[in-house]
C-alpha atoms as a PDB file:
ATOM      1  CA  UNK A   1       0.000   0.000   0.000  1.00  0.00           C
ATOM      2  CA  UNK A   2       1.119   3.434  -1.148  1.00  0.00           C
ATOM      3  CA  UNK A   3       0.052   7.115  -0.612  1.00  0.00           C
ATOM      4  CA  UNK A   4      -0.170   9.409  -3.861  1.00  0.00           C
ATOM      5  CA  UNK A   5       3.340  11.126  -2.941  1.00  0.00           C
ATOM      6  CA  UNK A   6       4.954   7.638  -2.505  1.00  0.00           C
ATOM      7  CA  UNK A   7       3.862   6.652  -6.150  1.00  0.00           C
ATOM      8  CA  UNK A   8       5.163   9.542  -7.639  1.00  0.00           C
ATOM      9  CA  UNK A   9       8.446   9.100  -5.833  1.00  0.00           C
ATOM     10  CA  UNK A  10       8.481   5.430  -7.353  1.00  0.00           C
ATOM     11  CA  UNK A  11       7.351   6.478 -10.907  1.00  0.00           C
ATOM     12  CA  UNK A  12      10.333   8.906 -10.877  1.00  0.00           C
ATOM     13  CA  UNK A  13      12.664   6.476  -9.526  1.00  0.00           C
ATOM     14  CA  UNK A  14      11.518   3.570 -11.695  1.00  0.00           C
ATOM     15  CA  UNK A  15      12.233   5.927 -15.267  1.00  0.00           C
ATOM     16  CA  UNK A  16      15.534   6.724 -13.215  1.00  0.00           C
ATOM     17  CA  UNK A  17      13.878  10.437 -13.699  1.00  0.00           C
ATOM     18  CA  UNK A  18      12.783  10.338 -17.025  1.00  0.00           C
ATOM     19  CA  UNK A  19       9.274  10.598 -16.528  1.00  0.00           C
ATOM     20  CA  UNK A  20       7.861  12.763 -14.102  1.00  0.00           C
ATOM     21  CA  UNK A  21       3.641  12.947 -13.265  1.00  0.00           C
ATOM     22  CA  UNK A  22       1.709  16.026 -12.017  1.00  0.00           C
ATOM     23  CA  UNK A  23       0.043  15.312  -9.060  1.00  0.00           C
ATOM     24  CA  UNK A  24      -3.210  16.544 -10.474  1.00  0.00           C
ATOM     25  CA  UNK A  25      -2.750  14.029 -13.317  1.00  0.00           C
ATOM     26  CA  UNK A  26      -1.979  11.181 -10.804  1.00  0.00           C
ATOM     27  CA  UNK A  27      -4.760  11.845  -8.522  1.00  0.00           C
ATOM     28  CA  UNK A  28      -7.235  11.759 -11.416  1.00  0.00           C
ATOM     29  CA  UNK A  29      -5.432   8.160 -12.805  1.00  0.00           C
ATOM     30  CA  UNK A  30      -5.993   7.129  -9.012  1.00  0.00           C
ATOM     31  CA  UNK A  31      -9.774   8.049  -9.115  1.00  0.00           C
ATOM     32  CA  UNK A  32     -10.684   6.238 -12.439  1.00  0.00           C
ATOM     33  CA  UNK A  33      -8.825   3.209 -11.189  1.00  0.00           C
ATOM     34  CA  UNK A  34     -10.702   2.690  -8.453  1.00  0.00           C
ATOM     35  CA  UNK A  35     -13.994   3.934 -10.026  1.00  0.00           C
ATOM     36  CA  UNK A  36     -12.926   0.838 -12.374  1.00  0.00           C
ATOM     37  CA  UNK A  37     -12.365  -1.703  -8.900  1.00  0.00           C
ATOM     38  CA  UNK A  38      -8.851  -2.144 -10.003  1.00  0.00           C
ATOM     39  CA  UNK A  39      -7.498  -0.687  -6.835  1.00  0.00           C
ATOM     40  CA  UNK A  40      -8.865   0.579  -3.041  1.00  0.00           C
ATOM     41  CA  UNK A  41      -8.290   3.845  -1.499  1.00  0.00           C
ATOM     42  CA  UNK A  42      -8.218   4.334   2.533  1.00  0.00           C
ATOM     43  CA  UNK A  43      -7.382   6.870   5.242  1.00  0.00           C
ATOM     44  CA  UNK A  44      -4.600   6.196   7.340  1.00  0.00           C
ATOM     45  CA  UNK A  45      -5.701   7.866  10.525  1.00  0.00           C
ATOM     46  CA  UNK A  46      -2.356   8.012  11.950  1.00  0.00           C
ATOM     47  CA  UNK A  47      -0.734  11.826  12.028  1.00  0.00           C
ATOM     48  CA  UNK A  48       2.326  11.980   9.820  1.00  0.00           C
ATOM     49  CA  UNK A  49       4.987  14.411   9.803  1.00  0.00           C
ATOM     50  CA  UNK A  50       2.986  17.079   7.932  1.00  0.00           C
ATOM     51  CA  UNK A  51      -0.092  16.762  10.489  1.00  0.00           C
ATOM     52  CA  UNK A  52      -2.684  15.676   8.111  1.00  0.00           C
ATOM     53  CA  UNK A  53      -4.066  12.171   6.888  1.00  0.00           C
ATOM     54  CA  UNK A  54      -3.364  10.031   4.001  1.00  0.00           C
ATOM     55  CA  UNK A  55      -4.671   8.162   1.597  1.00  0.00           C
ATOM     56  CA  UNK A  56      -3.364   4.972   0.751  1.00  0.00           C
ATOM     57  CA  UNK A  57      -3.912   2.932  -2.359  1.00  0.00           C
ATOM     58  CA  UNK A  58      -3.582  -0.915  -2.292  1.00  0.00           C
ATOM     59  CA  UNK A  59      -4.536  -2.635  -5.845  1.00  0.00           C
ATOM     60  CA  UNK A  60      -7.044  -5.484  -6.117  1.00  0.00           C
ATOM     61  CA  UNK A  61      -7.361  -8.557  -7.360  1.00  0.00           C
ATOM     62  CA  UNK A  62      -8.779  -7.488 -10.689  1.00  0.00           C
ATOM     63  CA  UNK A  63      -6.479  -4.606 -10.869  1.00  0.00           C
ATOM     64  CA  UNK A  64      -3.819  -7.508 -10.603  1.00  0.00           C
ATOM     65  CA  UNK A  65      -5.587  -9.239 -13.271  1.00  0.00           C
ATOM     66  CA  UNK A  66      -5.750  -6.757 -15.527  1.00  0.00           C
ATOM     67  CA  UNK A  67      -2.379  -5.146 -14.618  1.00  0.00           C
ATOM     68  CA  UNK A  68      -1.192  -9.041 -15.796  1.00  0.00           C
ATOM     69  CA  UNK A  69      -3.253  -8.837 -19.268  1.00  0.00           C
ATOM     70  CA  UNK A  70      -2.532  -5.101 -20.630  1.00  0.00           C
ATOM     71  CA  UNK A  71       1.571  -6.293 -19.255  1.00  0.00           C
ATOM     72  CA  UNK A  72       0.900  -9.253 -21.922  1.00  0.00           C
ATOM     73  CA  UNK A  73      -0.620  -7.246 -24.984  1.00  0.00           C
ATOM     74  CA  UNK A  74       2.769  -4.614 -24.152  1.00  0.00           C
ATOM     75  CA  UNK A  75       4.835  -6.828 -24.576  1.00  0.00           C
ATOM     76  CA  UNK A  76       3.433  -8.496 -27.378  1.00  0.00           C
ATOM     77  CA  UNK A  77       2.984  -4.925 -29.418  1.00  0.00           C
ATOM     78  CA  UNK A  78       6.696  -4.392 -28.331  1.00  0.00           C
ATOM     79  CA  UNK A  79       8.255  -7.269 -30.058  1.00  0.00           C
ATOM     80  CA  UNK A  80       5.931  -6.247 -33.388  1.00  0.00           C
ATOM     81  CA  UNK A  81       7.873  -2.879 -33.233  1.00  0.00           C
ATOM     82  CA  UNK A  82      11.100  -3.850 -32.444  1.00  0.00           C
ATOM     83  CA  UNK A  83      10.386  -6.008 -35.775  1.00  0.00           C
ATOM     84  CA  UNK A  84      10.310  -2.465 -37.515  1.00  0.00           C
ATOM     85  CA  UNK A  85      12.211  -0.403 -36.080  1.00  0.00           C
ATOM     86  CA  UNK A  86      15.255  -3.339 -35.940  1.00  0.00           C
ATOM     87  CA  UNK A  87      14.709  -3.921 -39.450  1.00  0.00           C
ATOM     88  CA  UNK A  88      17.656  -3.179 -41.707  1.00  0.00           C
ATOM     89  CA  UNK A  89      15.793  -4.588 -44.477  1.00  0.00           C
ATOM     90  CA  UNK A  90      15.557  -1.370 -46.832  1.00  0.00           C
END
């Protein structure tokens, strides 16, 4: 289980800094997902640092699922472009 600022921090970390997300943008992404039952948002009510309350995200089994399906079809639309752009066929 995460909070918004600690998936950020991983998304940067993970693209060693190469991709970056607005919070707005991450919140919304966060919203839909669960909207969609692919993941489950809580309040911690313990006081952090800051003072306030946050919200932790944990992902569900059909977010697993489907995290496991779209992985599949990515990697299968990566090897048909590797096909082109590794081609020195010309």
């Amino acid at each position: 289980d995460m909070y918004g600022y600690e998936i950020s921090k991983r998304i940067r970390e993970k693209s060693n800094d190469e991709f970056q997300m607005k919070e707005t943008t991450l919140y919304v992404c966060l919203k839909r997902l669960e909207k969609k039952n692919y993941i489950e948002g809580y309040w911690n009510d313990e006081k952090n640092t800051g003072g306030g309350r946050r919200r932790y995200y944990k992902i569900l089994e059909e977010g697993k699922e489907i995290f496991k399906q779209k992985t599949k079809e990515w990697k299968a639309l990566q090897k048909i472009m590797n096909r082109f752009v590794l081609d020195t066929d010309e």
